[in-house]
C-alpha atoms as a PDB file:
ATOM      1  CA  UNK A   1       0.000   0.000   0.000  1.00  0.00           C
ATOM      2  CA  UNK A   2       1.266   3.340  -0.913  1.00  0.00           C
ATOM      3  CA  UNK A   3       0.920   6.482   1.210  1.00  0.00           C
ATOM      4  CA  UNK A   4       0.094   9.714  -0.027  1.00  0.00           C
ATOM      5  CA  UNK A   5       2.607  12.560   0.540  1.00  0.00           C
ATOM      6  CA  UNK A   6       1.982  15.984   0.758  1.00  0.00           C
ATOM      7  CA  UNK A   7       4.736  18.541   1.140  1.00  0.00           C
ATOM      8  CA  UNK A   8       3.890  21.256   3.462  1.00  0.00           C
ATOM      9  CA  UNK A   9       6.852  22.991   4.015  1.00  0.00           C
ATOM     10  CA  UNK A  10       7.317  26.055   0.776  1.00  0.00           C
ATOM     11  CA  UNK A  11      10.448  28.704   0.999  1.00  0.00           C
ATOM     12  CA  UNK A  12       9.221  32.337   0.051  1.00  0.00           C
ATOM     13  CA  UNK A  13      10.255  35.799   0.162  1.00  0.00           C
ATOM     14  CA  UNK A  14      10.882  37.561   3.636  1.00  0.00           C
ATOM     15  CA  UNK A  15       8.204  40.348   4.570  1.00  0.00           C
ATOM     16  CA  UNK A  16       8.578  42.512   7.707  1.00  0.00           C
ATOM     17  CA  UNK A  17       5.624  40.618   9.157  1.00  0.00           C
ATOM     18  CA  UNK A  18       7.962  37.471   9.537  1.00  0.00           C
ATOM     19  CA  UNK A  19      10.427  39.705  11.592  1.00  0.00           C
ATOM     20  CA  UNK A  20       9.177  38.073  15.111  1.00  0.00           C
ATOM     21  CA  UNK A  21       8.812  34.323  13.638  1.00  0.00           C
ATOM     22  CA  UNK A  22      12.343  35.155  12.750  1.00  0.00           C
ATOM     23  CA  UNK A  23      13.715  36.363  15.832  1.00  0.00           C
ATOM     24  CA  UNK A  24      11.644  33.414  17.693  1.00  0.00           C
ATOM     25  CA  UNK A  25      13.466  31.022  15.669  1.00  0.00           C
ATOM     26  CA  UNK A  26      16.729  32.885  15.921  1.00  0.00           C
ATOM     27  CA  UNK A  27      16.662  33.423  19.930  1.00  0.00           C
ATOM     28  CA  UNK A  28      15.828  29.116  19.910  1.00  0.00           C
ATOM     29  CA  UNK A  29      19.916  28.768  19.155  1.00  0.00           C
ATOM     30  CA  UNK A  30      20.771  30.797  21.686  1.00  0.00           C
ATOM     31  CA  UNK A  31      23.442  29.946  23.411  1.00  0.00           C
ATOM     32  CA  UNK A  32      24.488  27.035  21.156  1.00  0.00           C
ATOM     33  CA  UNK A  33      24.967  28.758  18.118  1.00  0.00           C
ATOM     34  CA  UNK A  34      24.171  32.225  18.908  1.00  0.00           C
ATOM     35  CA  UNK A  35      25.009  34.780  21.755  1.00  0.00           C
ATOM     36  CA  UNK A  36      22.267  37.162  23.347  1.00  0.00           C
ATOM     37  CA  UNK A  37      24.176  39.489  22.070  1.00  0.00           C
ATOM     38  CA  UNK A  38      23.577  38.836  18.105  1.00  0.00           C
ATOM     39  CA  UNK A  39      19.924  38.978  18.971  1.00  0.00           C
ATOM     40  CA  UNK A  40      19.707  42.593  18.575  1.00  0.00           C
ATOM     41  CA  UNK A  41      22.474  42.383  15.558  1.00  0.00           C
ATOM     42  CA  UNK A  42      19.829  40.029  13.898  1.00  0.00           C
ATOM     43  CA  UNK A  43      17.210  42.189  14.368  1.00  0.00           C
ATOM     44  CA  UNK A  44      18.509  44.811  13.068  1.00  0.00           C
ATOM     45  CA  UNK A  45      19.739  43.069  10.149  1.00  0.00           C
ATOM     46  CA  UNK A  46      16.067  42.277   9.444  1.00  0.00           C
ATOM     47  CA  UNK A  47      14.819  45.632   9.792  1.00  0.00           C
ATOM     48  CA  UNK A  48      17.435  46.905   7.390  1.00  0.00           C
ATOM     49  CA  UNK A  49      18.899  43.884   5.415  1.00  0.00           C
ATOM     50  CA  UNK A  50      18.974  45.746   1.848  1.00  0.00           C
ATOM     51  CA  UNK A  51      21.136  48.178   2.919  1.00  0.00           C
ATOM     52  CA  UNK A  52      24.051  45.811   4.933  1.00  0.00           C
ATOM     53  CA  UNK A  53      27.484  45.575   5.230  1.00  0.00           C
ATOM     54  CA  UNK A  54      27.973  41.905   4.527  1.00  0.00           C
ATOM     55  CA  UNK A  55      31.939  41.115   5.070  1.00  0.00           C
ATOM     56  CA  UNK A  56      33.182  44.829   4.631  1.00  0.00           C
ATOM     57  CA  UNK A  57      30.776  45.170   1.114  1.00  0.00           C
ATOM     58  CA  UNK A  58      27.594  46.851   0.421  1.00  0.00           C
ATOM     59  CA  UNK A  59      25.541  44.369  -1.408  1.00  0.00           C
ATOM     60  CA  UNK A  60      23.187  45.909  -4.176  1.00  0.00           C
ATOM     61  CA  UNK A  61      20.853  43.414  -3.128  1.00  0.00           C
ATOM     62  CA  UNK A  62      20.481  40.764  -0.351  1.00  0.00           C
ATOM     63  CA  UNK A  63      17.442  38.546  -0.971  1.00  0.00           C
ATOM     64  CA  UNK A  64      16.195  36.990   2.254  1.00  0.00           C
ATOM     65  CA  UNK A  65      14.060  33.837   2.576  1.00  0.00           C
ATOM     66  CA  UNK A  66      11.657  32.171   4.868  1.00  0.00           C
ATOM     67  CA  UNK A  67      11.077  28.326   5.529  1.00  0.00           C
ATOM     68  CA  UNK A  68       7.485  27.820   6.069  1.00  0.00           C
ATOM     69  CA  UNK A  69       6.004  24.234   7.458  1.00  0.00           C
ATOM     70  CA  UNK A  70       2.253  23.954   8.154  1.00  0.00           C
ATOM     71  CA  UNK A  71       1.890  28.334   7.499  1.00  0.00           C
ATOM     72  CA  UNK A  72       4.443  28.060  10.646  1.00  0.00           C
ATOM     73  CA  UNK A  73       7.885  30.292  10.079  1.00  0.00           C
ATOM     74  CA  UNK A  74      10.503  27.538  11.225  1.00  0.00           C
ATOM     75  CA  UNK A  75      13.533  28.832   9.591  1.00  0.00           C
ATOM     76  CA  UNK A  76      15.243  32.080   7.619  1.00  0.00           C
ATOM     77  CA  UNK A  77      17.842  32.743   5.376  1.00  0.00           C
ATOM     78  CA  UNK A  78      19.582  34.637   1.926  1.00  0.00           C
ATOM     79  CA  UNK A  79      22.674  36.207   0.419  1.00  0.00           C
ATOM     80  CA  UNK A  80      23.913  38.901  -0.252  1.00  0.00           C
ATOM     81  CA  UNK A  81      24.689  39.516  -4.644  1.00  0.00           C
ATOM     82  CA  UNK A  82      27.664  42.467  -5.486  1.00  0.00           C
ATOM     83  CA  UNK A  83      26.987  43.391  -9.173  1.00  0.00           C
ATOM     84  CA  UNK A  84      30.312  45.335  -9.036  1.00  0.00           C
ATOM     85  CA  UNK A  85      32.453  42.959  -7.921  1.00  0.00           C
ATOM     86  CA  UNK A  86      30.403  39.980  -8.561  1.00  0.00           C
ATOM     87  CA  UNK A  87      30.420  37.777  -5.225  1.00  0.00           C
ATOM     88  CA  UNK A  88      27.426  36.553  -3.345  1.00  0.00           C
ATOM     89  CA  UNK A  89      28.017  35.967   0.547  1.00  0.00           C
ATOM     90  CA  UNK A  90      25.563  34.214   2.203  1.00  0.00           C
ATOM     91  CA  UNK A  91      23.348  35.712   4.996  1.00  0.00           C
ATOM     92  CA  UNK A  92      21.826  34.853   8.431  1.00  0.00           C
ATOM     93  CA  UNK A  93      20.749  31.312   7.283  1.00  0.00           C
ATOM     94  CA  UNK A  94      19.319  29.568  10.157  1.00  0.00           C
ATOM     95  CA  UNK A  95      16.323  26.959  11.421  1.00  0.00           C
ATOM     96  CA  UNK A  96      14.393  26.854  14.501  1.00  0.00           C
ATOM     97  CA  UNK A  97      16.339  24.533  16.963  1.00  0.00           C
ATOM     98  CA  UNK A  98      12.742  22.619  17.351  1.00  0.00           C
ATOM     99  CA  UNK A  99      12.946  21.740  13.565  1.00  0.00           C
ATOM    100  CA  UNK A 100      16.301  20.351  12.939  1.00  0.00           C
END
């Protein structure tokens, strides 16, 4: 017998209404991964991620993601893409500690 599976997990563009799904998710590696300091340092890289430094460069753009299971945020993540100098750096990828 074969079972039926549905995928209910979809990745899709950040929007500032994800910015406390993120930070919950973010704040669930803390301490293991993360310090209470970077908290802040993540939320303002949220609030203002298209205009970062990202490794000593301004990135032209910086396209940030969310991972969505069940309409639940569980995980976030991007880069950053130099036109100038063309590199892409990657940029605050992480996944709720519950979901990994």
């Amino acid at each position: 017998m074969y079972k039926l599976f549905v995928v209910e997990t979809i990745i899709r563009e950040y929007e500032s209404s994800d910015k406390d799904a993120c930070l919950i998710a973010f704040k669930s590696n803390v301490p293991l991964y993360f310090t209470v300091q970077e908290i802040s340092e993540f939320e303002r890289f949220l609030e203002n991620f298209n205009a970062q430094l990202i490794n000593g460069e301004y990135f032209e753009k910086t396209y940030y993601y969310v991972i969505e299971n069940r309409d639940q945020v569980i995980g976030c993540g991007g880069f950053g893409f130099n036109e100038k100098t063309n590199v892409a750096t990657l940029a605050c990828g992480l996944v709720n500690k519950d979901f990994s």
